[in-house]
C-alpha atoms as a PDB file:
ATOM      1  CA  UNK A   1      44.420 -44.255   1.707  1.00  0.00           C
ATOM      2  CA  UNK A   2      45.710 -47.630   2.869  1.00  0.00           C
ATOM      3  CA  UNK A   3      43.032 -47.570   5.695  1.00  0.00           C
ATOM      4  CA  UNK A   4      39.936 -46.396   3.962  1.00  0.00           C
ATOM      5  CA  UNK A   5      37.228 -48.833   2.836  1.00  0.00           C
ATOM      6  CA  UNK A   6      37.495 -47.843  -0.490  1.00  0.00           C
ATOM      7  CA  UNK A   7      40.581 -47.879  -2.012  1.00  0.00           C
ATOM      8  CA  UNK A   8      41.701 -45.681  -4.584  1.00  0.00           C
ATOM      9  CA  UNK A   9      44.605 -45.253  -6.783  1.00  0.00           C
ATOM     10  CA  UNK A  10      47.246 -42.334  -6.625  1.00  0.00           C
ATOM     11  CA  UNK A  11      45.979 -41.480 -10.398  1.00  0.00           C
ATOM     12  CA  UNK A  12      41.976 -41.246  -9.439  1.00  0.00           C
ATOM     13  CA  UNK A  13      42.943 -39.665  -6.266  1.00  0.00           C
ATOM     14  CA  UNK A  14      45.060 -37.057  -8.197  1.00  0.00           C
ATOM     15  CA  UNK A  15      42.604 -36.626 -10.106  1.00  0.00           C
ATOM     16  CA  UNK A  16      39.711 -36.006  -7.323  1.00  0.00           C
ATOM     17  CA  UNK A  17      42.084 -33.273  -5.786  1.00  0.00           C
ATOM     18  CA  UNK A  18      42.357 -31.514  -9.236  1.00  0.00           C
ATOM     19  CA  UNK A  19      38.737 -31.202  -9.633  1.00  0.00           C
ATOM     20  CA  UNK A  20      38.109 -29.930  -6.138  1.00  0.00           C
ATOM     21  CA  UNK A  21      40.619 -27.554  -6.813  1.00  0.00           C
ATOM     22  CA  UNK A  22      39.141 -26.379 -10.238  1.00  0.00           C
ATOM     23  CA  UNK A  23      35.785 -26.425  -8.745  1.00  0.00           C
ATOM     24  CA  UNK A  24      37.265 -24.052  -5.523  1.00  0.00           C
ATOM     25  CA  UNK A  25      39.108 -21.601  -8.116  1.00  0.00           C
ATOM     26  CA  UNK A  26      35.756 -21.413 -10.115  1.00  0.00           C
ATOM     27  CA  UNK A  27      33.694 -20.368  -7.187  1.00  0.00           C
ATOM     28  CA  UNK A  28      36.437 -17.963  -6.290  1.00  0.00           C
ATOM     29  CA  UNK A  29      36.121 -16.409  -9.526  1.00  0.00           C
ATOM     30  CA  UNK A  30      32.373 -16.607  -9.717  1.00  0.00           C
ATOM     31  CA  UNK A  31      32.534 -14.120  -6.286  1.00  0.00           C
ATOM     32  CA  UNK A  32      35.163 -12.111  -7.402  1.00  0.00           C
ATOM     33  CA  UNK A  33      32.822 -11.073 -10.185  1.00  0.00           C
ATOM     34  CA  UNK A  34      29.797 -11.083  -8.493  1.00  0.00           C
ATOM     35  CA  UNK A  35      31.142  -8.404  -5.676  1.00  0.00           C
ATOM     36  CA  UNK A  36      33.230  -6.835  -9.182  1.00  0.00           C
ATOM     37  CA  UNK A  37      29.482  -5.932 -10.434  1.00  0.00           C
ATOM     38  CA  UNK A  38      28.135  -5.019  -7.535  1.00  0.00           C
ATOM     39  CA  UNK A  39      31.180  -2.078  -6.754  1.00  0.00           C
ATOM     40  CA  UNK A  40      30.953  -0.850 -10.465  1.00  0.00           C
ATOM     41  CA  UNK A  41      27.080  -1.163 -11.041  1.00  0.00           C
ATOM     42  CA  UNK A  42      26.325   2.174  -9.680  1.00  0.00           C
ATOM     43  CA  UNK A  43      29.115   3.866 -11.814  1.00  0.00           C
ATOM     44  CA  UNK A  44      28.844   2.160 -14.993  1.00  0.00           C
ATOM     45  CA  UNK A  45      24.600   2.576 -14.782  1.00  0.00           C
ATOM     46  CA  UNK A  46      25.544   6.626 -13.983  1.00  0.00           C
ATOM     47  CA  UNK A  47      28.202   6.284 -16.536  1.00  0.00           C
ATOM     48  CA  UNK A  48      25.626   4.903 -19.292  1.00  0.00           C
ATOM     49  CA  UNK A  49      22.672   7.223 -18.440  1.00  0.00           C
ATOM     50  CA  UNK A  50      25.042  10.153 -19.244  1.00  0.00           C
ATOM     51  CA  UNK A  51      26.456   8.687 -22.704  1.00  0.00           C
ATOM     52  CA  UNK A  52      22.517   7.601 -23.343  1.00  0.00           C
ATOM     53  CA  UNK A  53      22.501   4.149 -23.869  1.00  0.00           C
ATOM     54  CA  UNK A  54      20.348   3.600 -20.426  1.00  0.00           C
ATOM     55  CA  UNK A  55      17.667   6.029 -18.988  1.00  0.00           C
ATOM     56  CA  UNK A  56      18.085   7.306 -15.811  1.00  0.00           C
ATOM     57  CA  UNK A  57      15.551   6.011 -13.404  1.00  0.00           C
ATOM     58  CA  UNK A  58      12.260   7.635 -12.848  1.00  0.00           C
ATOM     59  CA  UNK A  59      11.450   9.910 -10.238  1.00  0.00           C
ATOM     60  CA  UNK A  60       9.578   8.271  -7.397  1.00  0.00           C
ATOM     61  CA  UNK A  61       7.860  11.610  -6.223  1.00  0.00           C
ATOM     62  CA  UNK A  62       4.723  11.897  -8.422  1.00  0.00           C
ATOM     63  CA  UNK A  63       3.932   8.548  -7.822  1.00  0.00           C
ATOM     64  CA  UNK A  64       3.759   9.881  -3.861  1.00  0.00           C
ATOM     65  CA  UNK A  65       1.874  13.144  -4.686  1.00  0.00           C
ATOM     66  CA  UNK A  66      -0.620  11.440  -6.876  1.00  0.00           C
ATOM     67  CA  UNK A  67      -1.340   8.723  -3.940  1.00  0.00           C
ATOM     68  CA  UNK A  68      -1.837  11.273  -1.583  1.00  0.00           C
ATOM     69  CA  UNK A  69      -4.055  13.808  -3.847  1.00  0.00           C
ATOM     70  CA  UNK A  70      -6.099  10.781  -4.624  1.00  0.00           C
ATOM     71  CA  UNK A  71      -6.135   9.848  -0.708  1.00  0.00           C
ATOM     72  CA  UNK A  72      -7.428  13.529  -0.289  1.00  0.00           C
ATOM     73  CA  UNK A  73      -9.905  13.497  -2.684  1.00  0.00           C
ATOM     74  CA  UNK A  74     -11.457   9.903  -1.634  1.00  0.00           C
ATOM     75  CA  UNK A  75     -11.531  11.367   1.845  1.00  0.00           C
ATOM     76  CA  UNK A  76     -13.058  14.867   0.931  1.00  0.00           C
ATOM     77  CA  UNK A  77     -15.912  12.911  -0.726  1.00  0.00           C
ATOM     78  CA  UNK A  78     -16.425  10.289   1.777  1.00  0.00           C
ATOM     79  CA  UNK A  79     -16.617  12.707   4.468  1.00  0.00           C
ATOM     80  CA  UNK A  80     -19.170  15.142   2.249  1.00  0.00           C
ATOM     81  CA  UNK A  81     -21.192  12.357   1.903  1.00  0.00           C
ATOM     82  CA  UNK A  82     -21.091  11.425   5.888  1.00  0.00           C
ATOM     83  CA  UNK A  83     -22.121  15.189   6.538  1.00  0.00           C
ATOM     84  CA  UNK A  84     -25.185  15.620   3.574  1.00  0.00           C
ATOM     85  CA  UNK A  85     -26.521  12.116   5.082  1.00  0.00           C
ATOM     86  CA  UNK A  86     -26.197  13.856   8.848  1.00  0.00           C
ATOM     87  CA  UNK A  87     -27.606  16.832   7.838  1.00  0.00           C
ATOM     88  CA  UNK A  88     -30.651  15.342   5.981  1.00  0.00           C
ATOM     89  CA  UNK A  89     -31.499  13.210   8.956  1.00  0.00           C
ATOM     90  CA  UNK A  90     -31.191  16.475  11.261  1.00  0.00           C
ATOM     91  CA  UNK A  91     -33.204  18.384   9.249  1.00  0.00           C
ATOM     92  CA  UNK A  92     -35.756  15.113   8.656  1.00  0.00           C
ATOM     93  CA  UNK A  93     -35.778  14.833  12.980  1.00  0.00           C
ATOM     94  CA  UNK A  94     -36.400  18.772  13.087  1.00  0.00           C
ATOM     95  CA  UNK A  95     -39.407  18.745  10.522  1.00  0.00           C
ATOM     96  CA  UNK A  96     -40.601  15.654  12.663  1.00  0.00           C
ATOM     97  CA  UNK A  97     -40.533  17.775  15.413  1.00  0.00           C
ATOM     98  CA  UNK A  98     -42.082  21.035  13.848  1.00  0.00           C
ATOM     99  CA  UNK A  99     -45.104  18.735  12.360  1.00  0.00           C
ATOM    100  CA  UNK A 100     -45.560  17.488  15.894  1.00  0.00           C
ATOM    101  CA  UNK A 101     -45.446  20.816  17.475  1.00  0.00           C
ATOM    102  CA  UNK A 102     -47.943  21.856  15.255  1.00  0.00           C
ATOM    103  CA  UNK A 103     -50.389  18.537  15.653  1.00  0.00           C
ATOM    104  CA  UNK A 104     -49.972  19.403  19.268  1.00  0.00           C
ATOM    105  CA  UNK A 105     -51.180  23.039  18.876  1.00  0.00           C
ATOM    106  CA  UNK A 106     -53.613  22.066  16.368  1.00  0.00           C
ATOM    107  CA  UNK A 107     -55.203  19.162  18.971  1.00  0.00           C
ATOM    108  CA  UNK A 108     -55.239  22.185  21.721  1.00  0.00           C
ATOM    109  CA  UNK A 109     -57.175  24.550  19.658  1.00  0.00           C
ATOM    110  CA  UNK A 110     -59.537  21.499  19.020  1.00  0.00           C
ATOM    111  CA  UNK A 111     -59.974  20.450  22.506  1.00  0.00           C
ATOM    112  CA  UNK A 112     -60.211  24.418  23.738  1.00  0.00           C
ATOM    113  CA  UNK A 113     -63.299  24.484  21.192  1.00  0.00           C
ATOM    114  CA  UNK A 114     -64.625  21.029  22.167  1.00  0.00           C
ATOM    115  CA  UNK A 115     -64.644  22.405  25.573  1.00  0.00           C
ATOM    116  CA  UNK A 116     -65.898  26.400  25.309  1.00  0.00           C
ATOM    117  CA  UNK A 117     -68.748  24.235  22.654  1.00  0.00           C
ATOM    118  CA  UNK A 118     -69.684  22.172  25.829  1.00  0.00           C
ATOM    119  CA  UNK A 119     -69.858  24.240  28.157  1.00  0.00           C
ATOM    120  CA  UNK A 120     -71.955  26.882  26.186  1.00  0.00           C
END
C-alpha cells in the first residue's frame, strides 16, 4: 500500500478484494455444479429413460455385426475373384500346353512322312 507505485485508496482496494472474492465464490460454485452433473447424470438419464421422457441409448452391437458381415462378404468376393482369375490363367497355360503338345506331334508325323517319302 504505502510502498507500491500505484497508490490506491482503502475504498478501491476494498473494493478489488470484494470482487476477487465474488469472482473465487463463483468459480467455486461453477465446479460444484459441474462435478454435481457429472455424479447425477448417469442416474437422472436412467431415471428419465424409465419415466420416457429420454430414449435409452442404442445398442452398439449391430452396428459391429453388420461391419463384420459386410467385411466377410467384401472378402468372400475379392478372394472368388482372385481364384476364377487363377484358375482361368491355369487352365489358359494348360490349353497352351496341350496345343503345343499336339503341334509337336503333328510336326513329327510330318517330318516321319517327309522322311519315309524321301527315302522311298
Amino acid at each position: 500500500m504505502g510502498f507500491s507505485r500505484h497508490s490506491t485508496t482503502p475504498a478501491r482496494e476494498a473494493v478489488d478484494h470484494f470482487q476477487q472474492g465474488v469472482t473465487s465464490l463463483k468459480n467455486a460454485g461453477f465446479a460444484a455444479a459441474r462435478g454435481t452433473r457429472e455424479a447425477a447424470a448417469p442416474k437422472v438419464n436412467v431415471v428419465l429413460a424409465k419415466v420416457g421422457l429420454r430414449k435409452p441409448p442404442a445398442p452398439k452391437w449391430p452396428w459391429v455385426a453388420g461391419a463384420i458381415g459386410a467385411g466377410l462378404a467384401l472378402g468372400g468376393a475379392a478372394f472368388y475373384l482372385w481364384y476364377r482369375q487363377r484358375t482361368e490363367s491355369i487352365g489358359e497355360a494348360l490349353l497352351a500346353e496341350e496345343l503345343l503338345d499336339e503341334a509337336n506331334l503333328d510336326d513329327r508325323a510330318l517330318t516321319e512322312e517327309l522322311v519315309d517319302s524321301v527315302t522311298r
